[in-house]
N, C-alpha and C. Protein backbone atom coordinates (compact mmCIF):
# COMPACT_ATOMS: atom_id res chain seq x y z
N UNK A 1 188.08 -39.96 135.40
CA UNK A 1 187.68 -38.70 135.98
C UNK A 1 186.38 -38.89 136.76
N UNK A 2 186.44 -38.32 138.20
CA UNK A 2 185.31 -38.31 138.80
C UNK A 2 184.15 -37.39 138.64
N UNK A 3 182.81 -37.57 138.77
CA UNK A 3 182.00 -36.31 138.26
C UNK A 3 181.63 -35.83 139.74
N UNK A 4 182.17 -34.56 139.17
CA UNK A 4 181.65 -33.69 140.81
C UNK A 4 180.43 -34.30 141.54
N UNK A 5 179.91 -34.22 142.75
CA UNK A 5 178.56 -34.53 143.03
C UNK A 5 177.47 -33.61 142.89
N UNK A 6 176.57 -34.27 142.75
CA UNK A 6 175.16 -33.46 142.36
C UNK A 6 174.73 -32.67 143.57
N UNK A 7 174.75 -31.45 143.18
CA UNK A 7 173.81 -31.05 144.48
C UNK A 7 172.18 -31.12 144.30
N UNK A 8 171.58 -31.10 145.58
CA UNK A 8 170.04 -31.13 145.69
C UNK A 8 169.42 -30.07 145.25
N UNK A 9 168.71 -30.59 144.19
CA UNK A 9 167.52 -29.23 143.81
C UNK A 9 165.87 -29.80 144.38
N UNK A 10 165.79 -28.36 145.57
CA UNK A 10 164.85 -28.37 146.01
C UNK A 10 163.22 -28.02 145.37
N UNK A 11 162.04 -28.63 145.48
CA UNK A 11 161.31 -28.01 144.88
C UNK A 11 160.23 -26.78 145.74
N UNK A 12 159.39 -26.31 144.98
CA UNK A 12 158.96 -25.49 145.23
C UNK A 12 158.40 -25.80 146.92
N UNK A 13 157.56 -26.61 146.61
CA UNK A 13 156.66 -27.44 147.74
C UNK A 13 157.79 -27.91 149.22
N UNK A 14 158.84 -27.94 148.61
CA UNK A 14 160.02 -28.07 149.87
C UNK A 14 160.48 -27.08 150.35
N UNK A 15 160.08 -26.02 149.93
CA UNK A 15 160.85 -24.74 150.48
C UNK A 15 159.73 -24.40 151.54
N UNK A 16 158.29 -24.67 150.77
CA UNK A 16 156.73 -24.27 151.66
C UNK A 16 157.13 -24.78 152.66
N UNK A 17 157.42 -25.84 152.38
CA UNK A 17 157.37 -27.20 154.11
C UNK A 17 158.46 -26.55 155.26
N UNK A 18 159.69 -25.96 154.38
CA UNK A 18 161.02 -25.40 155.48
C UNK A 18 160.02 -24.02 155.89
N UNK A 19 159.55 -23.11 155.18
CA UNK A 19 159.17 -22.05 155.86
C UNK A 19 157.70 -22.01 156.58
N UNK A 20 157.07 -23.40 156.48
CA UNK A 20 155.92 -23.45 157.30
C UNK A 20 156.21 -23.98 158.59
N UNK A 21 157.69 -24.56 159.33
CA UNK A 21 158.17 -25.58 160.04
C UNK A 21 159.62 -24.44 160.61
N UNK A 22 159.62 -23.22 160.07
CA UNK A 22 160.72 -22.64 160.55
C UNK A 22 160.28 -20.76 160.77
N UNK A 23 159.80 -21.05 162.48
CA UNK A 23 158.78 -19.90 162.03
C UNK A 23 159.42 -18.23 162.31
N UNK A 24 160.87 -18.75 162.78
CA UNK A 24 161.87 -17.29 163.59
C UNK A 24 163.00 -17.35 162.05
N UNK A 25 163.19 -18.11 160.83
CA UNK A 25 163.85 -17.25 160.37
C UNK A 25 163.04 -17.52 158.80
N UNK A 26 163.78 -16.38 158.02
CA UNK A 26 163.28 -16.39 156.45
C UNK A 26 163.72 -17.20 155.70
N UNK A 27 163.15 -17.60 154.35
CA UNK A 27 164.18 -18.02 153.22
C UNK A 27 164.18 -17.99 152.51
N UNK A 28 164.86 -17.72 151.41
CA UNK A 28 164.52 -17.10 149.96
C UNK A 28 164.53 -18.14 149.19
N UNK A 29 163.81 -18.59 148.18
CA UNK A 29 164.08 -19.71 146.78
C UNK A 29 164.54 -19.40 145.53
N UNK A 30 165.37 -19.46 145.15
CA UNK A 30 165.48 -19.30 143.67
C UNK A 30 166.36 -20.62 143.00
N UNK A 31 165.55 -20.63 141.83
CA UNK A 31 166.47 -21.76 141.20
C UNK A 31 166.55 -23.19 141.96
N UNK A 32 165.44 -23.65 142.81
CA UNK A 32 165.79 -24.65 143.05
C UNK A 32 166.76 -24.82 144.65
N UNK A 33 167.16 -23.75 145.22
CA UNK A 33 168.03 -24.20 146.49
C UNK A 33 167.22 -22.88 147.49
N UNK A 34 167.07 -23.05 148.48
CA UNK A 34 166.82 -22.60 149.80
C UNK A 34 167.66 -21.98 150.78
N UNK A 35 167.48 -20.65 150.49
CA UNK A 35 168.78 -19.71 151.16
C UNK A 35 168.30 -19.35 152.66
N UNK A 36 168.78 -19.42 153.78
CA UNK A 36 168.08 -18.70 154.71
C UNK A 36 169.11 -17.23 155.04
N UNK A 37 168.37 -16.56 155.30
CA UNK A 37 167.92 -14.78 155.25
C UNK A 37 168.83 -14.33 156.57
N UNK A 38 169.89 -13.76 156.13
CA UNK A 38 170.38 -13.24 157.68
C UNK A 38 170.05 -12.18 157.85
N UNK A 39 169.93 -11.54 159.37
CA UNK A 39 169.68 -10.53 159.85
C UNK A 39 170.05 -9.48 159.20
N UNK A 40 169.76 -8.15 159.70
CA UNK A 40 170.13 -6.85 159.24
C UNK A 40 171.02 -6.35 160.33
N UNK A 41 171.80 -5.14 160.22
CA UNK A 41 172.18 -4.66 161.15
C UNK A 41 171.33 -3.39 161.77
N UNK A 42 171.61 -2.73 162.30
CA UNK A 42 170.60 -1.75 162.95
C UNK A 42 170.55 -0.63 161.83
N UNK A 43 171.48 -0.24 161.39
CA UNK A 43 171.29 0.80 160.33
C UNK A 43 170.10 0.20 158.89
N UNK A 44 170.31 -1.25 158.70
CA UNK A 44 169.74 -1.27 157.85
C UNK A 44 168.41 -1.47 157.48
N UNK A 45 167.89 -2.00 159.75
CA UNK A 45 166.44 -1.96 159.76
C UNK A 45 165.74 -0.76 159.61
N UNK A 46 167.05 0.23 160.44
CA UNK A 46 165.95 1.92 160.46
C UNK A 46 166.51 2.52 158.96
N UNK A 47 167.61 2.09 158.42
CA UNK A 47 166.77 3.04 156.38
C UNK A 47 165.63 2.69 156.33
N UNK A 48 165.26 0.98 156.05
CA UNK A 48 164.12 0.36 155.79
C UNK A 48 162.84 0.98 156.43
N UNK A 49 163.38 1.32 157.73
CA UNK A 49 161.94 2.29 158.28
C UNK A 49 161.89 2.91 158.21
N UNK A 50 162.94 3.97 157.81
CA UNK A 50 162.49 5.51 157.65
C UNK A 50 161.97 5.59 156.21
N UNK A 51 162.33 4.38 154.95
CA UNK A 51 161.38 4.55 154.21
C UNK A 51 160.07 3.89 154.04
N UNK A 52 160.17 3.13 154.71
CA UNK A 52 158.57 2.71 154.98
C UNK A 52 157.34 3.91 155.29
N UNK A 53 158.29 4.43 156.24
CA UNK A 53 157.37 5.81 157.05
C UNK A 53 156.86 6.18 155.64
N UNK A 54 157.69 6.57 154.82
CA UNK A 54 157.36 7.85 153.91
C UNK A 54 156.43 7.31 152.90
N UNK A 55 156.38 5.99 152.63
CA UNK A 55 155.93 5.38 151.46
C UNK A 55 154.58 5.19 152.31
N UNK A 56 154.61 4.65 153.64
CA UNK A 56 153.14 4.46 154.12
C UNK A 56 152.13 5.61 154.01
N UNK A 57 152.94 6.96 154.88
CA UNK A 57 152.20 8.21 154.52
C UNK A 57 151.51 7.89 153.06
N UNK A 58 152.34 8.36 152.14
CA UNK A 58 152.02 8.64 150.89
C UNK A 58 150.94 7.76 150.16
N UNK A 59 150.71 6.13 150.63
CA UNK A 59 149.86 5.55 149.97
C UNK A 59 148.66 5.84 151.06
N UNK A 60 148.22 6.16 152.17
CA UNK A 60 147.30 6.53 153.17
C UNK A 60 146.18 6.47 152.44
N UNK A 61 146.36 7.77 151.59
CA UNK A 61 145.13 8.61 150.65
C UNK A 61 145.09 7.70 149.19
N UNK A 62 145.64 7.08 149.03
CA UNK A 62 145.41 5.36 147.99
C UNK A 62 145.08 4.55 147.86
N UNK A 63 144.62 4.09 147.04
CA UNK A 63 144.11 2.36 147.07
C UNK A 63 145.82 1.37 147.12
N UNK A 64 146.47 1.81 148.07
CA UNK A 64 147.50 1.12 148.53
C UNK A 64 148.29 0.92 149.86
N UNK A 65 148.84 0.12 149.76
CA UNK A 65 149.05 -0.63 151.40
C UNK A 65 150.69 -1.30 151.27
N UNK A 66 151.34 -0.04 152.24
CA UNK A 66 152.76 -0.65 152.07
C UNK A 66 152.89 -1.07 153.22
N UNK A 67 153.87 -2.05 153.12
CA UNK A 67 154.07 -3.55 153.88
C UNK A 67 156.16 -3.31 154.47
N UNK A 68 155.82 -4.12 155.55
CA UNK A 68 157.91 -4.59 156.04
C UNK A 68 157.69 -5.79 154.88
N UNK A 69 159.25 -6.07 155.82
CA UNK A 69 159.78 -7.48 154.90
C UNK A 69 158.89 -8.77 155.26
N UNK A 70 158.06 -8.77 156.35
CA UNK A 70 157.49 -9.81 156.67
C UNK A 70 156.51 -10.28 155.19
N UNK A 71 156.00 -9.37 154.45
CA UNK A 71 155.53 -9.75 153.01
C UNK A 71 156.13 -10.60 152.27
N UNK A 72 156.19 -11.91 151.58
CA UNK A 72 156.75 -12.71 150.56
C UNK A 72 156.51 -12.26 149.77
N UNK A 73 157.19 -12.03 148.44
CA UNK A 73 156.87 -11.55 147.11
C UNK A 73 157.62 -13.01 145.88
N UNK A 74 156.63 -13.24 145.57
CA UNK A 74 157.25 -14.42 144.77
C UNK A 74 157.21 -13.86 143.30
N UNK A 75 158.38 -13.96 142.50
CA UNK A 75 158.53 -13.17 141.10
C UNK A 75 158.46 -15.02 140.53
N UNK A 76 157.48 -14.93 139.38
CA UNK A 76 156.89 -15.86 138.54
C UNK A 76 158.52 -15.99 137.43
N UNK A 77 158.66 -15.09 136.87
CA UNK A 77 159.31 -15.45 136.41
C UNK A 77 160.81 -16.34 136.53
N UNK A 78 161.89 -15.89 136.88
CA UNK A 78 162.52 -16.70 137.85
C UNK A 78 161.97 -17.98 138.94
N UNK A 79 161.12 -17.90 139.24
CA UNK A 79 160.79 -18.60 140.28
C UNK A 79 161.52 -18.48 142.08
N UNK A 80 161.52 -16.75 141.74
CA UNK A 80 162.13 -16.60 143.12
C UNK A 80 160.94 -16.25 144.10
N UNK A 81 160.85 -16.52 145.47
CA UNK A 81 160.33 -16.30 146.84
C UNK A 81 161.25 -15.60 147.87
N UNK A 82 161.04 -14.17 147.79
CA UNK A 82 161.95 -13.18 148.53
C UNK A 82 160.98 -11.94 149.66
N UNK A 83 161.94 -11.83 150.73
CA UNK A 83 161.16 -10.92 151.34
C UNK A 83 161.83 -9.58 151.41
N UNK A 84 161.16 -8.39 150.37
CA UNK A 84 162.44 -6.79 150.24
C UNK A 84 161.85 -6.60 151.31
N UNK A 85 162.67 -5.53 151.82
CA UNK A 85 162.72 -4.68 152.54
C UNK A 85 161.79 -4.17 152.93
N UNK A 86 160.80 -3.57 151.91
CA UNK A 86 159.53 -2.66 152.24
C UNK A 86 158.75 -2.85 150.70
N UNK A 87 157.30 -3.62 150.64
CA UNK A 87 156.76 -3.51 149.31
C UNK A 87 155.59 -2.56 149.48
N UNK A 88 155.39 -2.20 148.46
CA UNK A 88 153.72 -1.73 148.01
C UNK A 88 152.64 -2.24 147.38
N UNK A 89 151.80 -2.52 147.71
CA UNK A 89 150.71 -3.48 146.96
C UNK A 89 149.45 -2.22 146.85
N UNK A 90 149.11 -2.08 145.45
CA UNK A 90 147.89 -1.29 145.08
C UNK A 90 147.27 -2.21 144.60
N UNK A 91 145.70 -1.66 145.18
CA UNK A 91 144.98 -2.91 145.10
C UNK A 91 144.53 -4.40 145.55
N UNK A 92 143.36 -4.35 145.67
CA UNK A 92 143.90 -5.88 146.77
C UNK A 92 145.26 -7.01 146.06
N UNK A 93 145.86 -7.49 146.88
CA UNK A 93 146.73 -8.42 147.10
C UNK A 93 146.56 -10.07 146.37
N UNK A 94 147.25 -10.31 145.51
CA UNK A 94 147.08 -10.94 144.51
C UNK A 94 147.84 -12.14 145.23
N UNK A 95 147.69 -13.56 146.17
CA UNK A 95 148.54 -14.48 146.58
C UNK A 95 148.91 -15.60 145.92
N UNK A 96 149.70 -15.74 145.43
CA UNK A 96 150.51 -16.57 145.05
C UNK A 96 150.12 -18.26 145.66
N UNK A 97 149.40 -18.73 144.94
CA UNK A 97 148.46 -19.98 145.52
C UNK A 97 149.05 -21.44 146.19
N UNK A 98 150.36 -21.63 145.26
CA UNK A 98 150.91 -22.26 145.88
C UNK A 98 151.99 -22.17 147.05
N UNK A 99 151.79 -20.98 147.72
CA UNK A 99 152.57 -20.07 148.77
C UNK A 99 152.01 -20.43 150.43
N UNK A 100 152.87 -20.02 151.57
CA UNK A 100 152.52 -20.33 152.23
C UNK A 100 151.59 -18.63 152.29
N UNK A 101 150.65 -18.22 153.40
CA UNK A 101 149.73 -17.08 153.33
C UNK A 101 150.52 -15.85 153.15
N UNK A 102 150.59 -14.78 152.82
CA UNK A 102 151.45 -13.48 153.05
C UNK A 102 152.54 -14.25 151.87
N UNK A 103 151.89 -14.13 150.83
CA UNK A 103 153.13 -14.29 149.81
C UNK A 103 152.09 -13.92 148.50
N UNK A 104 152.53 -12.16 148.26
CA UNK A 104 152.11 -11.76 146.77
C UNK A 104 153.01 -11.86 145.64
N UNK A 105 151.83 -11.67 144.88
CA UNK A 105 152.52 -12.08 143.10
C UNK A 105 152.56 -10.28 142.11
N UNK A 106 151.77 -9.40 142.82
CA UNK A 106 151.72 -8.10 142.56
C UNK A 106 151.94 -6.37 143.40
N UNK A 107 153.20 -6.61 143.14
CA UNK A 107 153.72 -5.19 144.05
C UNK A 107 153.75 -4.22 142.92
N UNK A 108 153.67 -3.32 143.54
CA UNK A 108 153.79 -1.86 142.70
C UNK A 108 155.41 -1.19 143.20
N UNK A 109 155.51 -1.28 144.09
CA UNK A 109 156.75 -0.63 144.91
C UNK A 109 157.93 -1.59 145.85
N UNK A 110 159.04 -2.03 145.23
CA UNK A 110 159.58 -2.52 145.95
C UNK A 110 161.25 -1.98 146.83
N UNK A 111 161.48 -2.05 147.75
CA UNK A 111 162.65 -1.62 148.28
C UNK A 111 163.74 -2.32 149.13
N UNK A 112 164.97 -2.04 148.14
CA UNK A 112 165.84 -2.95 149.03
C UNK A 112 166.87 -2.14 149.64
N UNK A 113 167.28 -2.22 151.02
CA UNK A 113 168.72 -1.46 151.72
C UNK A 113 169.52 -2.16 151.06
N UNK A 114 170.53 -2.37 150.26
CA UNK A 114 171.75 -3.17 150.55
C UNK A 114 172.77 -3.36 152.10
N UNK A 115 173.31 -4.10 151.58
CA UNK A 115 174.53 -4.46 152.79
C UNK A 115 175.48 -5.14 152.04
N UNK A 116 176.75 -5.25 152.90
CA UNK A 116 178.14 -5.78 152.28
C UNK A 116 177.66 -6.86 151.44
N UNK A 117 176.89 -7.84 151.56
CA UNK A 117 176.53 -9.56 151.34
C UNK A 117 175.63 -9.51 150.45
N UNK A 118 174.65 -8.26 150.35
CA UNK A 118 173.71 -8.17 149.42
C UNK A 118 173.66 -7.43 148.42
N UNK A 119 174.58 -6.65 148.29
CA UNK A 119 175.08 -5.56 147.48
C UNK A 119 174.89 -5.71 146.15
N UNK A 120 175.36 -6.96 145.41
CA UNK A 120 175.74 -7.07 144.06
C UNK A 120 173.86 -7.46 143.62
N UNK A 121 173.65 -8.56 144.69
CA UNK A 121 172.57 -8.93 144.31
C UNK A 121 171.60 -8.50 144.07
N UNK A 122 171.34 -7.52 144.90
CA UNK A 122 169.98 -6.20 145.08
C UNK A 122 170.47 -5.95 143.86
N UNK A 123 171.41 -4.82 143.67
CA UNK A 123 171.51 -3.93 142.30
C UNK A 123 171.69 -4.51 141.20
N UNK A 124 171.70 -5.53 140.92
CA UNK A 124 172.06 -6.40 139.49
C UNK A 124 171.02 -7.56 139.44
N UNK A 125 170.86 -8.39 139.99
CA UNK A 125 169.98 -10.02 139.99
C UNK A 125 168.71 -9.60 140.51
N UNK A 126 168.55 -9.19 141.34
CA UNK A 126 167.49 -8.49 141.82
C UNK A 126 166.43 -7.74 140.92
N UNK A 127 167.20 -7.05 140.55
CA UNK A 127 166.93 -5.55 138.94
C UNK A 127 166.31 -6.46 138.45
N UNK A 128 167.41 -7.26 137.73
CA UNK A 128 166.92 -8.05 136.78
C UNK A 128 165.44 -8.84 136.62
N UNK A 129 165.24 -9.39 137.99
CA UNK A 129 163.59 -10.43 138.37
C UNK A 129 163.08 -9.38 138.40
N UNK A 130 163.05 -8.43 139.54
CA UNK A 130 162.35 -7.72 139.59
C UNK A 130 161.15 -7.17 138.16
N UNK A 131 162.76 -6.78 137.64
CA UNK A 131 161.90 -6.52 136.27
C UNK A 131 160.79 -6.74 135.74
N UNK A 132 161.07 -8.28 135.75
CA UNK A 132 159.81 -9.15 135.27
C UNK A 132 158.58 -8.69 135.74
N UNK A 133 158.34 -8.54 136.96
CA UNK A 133 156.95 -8.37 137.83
C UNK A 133 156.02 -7.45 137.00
N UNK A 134 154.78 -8.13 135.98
CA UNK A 134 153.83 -7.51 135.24
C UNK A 134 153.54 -5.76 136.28
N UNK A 135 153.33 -6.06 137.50
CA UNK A 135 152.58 -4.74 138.08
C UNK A 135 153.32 -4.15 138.73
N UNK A 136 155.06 -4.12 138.68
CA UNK A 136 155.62 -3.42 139.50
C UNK A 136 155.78 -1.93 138.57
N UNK A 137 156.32 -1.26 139.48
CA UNK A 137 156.34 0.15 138.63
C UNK A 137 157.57 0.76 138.86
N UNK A 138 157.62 0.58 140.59
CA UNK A 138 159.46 0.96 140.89
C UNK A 138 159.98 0.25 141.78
N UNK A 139 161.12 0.38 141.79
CA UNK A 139 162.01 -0.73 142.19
C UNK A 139 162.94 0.55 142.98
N UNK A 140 163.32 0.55 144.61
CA UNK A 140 164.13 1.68 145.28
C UNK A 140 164.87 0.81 145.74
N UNK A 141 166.25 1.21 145.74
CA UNK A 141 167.86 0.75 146.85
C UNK A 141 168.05 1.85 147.18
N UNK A 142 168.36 1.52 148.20
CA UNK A 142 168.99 2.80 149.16
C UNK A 142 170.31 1.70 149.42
N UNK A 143 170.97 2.74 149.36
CA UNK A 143 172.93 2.09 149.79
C UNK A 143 173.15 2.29 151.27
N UNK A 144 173.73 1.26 151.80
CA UNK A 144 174.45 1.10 152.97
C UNK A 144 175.88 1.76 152.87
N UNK A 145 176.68 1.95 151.79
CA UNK A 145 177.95 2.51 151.40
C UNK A 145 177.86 4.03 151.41
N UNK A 146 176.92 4.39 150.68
CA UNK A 146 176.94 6.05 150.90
C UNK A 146 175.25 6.31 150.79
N UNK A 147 175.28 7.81 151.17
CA UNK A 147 174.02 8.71 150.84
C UNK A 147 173.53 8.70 149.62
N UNK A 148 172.77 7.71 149.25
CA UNK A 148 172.50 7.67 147.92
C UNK A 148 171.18 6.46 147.74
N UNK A 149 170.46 7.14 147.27
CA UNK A 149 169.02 6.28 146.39
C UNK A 149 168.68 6.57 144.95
N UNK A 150 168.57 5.10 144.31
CA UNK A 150 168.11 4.62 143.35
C UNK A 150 166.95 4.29 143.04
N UNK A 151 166.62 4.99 142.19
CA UNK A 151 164.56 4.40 141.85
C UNK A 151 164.85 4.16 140.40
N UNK A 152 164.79 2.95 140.10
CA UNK A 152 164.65 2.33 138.80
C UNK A 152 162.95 2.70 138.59
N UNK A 153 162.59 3.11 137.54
CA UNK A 153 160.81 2.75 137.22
C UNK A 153 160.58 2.62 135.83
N UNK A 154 159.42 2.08 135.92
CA UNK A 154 159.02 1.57 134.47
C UNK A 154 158.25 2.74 134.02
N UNK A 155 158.30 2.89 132.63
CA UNK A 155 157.23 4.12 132.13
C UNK A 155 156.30 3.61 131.19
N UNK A 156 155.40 4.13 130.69
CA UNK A 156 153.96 3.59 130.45
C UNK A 156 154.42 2.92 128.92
N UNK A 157 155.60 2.95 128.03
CA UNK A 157 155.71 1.63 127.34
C UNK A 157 156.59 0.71 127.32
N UNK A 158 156.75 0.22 128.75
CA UNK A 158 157.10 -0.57 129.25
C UNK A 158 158.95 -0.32 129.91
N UNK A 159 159.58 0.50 129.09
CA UNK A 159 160.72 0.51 129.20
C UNK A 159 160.98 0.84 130.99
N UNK A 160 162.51 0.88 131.06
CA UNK A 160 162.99 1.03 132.20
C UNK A 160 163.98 2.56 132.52
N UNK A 161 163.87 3.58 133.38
CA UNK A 161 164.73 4.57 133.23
C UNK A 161 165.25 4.35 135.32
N UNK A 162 166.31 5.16 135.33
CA UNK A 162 166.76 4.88 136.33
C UNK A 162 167.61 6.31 136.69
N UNK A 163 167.23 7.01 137.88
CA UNK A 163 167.27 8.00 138.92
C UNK A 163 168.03 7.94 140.00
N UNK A 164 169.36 8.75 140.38
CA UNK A 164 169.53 8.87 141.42
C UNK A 164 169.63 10.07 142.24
N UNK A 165 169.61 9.99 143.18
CA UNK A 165 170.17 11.02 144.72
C UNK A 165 170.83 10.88 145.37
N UNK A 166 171.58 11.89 146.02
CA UNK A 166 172.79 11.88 146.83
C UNK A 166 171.99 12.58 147.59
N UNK A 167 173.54 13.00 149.19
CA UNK A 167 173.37 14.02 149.83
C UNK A 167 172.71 15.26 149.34
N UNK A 168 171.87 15.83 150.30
CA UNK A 168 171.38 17.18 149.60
C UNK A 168 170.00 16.63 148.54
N UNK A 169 170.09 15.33 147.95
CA UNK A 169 168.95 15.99 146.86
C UNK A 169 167.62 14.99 147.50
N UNK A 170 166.81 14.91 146.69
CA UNK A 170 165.18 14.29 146.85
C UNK A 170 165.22 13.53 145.36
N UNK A 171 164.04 12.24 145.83
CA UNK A 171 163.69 11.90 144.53
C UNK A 171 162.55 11.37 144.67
N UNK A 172 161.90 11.27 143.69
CA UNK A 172 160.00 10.90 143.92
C UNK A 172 160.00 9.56 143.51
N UNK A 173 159.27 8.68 144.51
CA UNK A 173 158.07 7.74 143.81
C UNK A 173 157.42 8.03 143.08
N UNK A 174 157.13 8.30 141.80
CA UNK A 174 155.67 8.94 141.34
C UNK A 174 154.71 8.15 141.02
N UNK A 175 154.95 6.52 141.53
CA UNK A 175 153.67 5.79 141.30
C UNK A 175 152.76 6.15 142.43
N UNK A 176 153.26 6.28 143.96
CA UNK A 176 152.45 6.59 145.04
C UNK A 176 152.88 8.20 145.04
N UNK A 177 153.03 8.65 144.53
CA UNK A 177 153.09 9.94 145.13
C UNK A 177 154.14 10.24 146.16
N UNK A 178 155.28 9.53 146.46
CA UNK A 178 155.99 9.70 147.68
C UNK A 178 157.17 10.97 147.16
N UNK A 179 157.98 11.51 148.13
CA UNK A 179 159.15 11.76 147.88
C UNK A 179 160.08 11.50 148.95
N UNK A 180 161.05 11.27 148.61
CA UNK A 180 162.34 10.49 149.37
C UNK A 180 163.43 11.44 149.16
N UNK A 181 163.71 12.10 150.62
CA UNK A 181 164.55 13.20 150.81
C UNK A 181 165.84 12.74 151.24
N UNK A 182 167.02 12.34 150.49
CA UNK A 182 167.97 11.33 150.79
C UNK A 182 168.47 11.99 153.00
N UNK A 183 168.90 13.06 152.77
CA UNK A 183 168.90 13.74 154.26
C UNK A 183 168.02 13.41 154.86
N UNK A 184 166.87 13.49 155.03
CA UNK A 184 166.18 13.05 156.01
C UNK A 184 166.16 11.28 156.14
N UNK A 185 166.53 10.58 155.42
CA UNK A 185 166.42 9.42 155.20
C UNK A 185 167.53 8.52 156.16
N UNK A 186 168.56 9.48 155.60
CA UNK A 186 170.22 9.17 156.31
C UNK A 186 170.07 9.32 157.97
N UNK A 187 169.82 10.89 157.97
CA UNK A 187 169.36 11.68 158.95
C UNK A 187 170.14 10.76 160.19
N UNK A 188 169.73 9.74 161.07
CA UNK A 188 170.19 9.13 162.21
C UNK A 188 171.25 8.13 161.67
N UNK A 189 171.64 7.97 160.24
CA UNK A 189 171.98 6.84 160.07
C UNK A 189 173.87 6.53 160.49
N UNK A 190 174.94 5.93 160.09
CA UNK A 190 176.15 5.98 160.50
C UNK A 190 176.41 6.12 159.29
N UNK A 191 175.63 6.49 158.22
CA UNK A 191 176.58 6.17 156.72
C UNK A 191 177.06 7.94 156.82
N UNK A 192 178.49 7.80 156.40
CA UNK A 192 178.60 9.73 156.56
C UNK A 192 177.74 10.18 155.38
N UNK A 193 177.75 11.29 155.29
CA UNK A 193 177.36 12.54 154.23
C UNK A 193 178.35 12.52 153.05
C-alpha cells in the first residue's frame, strides 16, 4: 500500500513572506496552509459598508475605531490570520508581533457577510475561533441568502447568547452602542425581503 503524499505545512513566517511579496491579494492562515481570499461580489462589499457606516457612527463618541477588511486579525488560539469584513478595535490596537503591520490580536466587534463559499465557515469555524478572542464581545453575520443578522455576544461571565433579525426588525451592538436596522441594511441590496 502506498501512503498518500504529504502535503506542505506552511509556517507562520511563510505566510508573512507570501503576504509581504503579494501586495493586490489577501490570505488567510490557519492550521498551517495559506488560503488566498477571493473577491466579493458587489452586494457583499456594500452589506459590509452599510455596516461599517453604522458601527463607525456609533464608535465616533468612543474610545473606538472601526476598521474594513484591510485589518488582519490574527486569533491566537487557532493560529488563524484572517481579514472580516468590518472589525472594531477599542482601545489602542494591540499588534500581533510576529505579523506583517495592520494585524491585531484585540477586536471588540467583528463582522462577517457570508457568501455561497463562505457560508458554513463564517457561521460555524469562524464562531468557533472567534470565540476564543480574550477581548471580543460580538461577533455579527449578516446573510447573503436572506434578510437576516446574527449577533452572537459574550456576556459579562463569559458565556455566549445569540440574537437574530429579519425583515422588519433591528438589533443592537450593545458593546458600541450601535443598532443595526436589518431594512435599512438590505435597503439597496438584491437579497429579496
Amino acid at each position: 500500500m502506498v501512503a498518500p503524499p504529504r502535503l506542505h505545512r506552511y509556517t507562520y513566517r511563510d505566510y508573512v513572506a507570501v503576504e509581504m511579496t503579494s501586495p493586490t491579494t489577501k490570505h488567510e492562515f490557519l492550521d498551517g496552509e495559506i488560503y488566498a481570499m477571493a473577491g466579493g461580489t458587489e452586494d457583499h462589499s456594500a452589506l459590509a459598508a452599510e455596516v461599517l457606516g453604522v458601527l463607525l457612527l456609533a464608535a465616533r463618541d468612543k474610545p473606538c475605531r472601526a476598521h474594513t477588511s484591510d485589518l488582519r486579525i490574527y486569533v491566537e488560539s487557532p493560529g488563524l490570520a484572517t481579514f472580516p469584513d468590518v472589525t472594531v478595535i477599542c482601545g489602542p490596537l494591540i499588534q500581533h508581533g510576529p505579523s506583517p503591520v495592520s494585524t491585531a490580536l484585540n477586536p471588540a466587534v467583528l463582522v462577517e457577510v457570508t457568501s455561497e463559499s463562505s457560508e458554513h465557515y463564517d457561521t460555524v469555524d469562524k464562531l468557533g475561533f472567534y470565540k476564543t478572542i480574550p477581548t471580543l464581545r460580538e461577533y455579527v453575520i449578516v446573510s447573503h441568502r436572506e434578510r437576516r443578522i446574527t449577533v452572537h455576544a459574550r456576556d459579562d461571565r463569559g458565556g455566549w447568547t445569540s440574537r437574530t433579525a429579519i425583515t422588519g426588525g433591528r438589533i443592537d451592538v450593545d458593546s458600541i452602542g450601535a443598532m443595526l436596522v436589518v431594512d435599512e441594511i438590505y435597503a439597496k441590496s438584491s437579497v429579496a425581503p
